[in-house]
C-alpha atoms as a PDB file:
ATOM      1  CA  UNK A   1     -32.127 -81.544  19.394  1.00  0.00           C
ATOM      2  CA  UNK A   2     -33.944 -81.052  15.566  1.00  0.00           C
ATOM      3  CA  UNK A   3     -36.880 -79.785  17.837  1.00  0.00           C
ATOM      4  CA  UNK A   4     -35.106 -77.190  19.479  1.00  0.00           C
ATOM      5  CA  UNK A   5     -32.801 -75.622  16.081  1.00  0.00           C
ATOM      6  CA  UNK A   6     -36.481 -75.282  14.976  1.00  0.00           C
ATOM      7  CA  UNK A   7     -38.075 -73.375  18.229  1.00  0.00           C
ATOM      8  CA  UNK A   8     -35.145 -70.992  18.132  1.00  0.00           C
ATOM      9  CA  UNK A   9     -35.401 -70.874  14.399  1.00  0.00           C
ATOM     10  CA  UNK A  10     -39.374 -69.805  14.925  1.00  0.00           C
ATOM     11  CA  UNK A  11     -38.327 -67.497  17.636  1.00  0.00           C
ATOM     12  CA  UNK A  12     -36.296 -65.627  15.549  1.00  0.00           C
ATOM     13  CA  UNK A  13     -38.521 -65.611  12.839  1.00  0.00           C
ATOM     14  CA  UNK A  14     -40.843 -64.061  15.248  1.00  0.00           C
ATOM     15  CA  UNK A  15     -38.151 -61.528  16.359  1.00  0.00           C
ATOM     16  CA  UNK A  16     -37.312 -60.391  12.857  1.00  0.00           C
ATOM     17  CA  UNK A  17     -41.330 -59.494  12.384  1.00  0.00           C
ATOM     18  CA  UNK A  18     -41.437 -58.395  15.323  1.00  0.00           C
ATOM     19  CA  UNK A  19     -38.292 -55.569  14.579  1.00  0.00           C
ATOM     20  CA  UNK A  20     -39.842 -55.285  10.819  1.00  0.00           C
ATOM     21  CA  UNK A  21     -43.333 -54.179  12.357  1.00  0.00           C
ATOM     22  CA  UNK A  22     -41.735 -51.816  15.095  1.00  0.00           C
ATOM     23  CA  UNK A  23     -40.132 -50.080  11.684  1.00  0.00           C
ATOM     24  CA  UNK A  24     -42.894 -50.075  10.072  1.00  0.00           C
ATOM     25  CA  UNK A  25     -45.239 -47.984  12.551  1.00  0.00           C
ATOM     26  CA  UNK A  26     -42.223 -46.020  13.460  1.00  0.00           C
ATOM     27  CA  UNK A  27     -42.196 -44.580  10.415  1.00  0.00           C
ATOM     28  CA  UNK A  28     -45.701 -44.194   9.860  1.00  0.00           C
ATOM     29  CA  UNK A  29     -45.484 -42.297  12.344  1.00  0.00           C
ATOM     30  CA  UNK A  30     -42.828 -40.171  11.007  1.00  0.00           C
ATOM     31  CA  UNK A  31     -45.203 -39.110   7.570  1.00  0.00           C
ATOM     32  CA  UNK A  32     -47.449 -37.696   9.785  1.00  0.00           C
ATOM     33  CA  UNK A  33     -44.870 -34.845  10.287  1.00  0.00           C
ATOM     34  CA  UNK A  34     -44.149 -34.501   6.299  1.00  0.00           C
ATOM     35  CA  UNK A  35     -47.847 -34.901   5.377  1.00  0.00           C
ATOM     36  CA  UNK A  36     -47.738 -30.566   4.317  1.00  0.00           C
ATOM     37  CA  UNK A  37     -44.574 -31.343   2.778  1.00  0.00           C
ATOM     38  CA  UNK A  38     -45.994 -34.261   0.307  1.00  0.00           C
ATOM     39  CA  UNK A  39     -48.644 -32.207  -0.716  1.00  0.00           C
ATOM     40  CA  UNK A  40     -47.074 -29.469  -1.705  1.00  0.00           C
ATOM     41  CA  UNK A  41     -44.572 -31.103  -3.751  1.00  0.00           C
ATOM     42  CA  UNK A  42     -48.017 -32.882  -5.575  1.00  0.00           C
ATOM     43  CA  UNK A  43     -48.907 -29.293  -6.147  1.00  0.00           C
ATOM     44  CA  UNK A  44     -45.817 -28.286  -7.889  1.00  0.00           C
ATOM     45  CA  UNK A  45     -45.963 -31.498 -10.101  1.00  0.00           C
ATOM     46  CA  UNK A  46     -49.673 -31.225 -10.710  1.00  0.00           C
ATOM     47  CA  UNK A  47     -48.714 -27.367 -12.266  1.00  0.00           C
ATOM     48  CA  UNK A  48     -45.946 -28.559 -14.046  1.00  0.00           C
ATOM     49  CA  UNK A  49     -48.385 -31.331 -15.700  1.00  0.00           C
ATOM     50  CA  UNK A  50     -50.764 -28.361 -16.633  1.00  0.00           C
ATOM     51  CA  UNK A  51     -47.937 -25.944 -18.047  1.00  0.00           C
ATOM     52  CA  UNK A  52     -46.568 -28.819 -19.930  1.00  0.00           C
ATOM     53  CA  UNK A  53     -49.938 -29.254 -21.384  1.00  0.00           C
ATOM     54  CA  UNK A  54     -50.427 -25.817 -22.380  1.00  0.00           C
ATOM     55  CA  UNK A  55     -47.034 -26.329 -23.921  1.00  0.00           C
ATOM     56  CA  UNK A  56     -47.902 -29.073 -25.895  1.00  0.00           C
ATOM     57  CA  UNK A  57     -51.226 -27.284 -27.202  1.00  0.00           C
ATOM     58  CA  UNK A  58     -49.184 -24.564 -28.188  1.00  0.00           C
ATOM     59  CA  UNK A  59     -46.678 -26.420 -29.923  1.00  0.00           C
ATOM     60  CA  UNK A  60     -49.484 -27.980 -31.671  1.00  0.00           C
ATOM     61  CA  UNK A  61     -51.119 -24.563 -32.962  1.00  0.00           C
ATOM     62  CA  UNK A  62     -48.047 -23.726 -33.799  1.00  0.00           C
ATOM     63  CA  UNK A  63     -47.182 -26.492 -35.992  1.00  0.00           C
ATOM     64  CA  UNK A  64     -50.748 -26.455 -38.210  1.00  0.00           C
ATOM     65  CA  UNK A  65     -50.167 -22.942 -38.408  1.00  0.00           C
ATOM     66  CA  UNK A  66     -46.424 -23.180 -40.119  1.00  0.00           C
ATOM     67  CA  UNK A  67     -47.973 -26.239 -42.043  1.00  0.00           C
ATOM     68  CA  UNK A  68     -51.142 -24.198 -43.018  1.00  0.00           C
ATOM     69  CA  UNK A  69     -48.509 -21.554 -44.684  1.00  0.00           C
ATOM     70  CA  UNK A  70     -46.158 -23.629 -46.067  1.00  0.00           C
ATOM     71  CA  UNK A  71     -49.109 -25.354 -47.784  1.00  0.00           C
ATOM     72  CA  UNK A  72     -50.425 -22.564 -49.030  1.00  0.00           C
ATOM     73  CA  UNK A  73     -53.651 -22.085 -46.710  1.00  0.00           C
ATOM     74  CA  UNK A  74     -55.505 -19.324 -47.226  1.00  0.00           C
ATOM     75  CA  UNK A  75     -57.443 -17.651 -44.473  1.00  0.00           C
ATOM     76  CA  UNK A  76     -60.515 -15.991 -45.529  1.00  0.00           C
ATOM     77  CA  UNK A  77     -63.106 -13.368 -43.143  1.00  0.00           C
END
């Protein structure tokens, strides 16, 4: 009786991989239709990176400039 609780234990182990891996390459399957869609979305976030980088070197010109007059800088041609 111990011999069989474990086949039908094993058997449903085997069923639960079995309905995990069907899943699985179902929706694999399923990216191949939003492929276009993923990469544009990695466009829009790969131009937001580079505007918020031009941002941040802007704020950064910015700020030695203010601290370059409140110092006292002078700027000589």
């Amino acid at each position: 009786m111990h011999s069989r609780s474990a086949s039908s234990y094993a058997k449903e182990k085997i069923q639960l991989i079995l309905e995990i891996l069907g899943a699985v390459v179902g929706f694999l399957s399923f990216l191949d239709d939003i492929a276009l869609e993923l990469e544009f979305i990695d466009g829009i976030y790969t131009t937001m990176a580079d505007v918020g980088n031009v941002a941040q070197t802007i704020q950064a010109l910015v700020s030695l400039d203010i601290l370059g007059l409140v110092a006292g800088a002078r700027v000589t041609r």
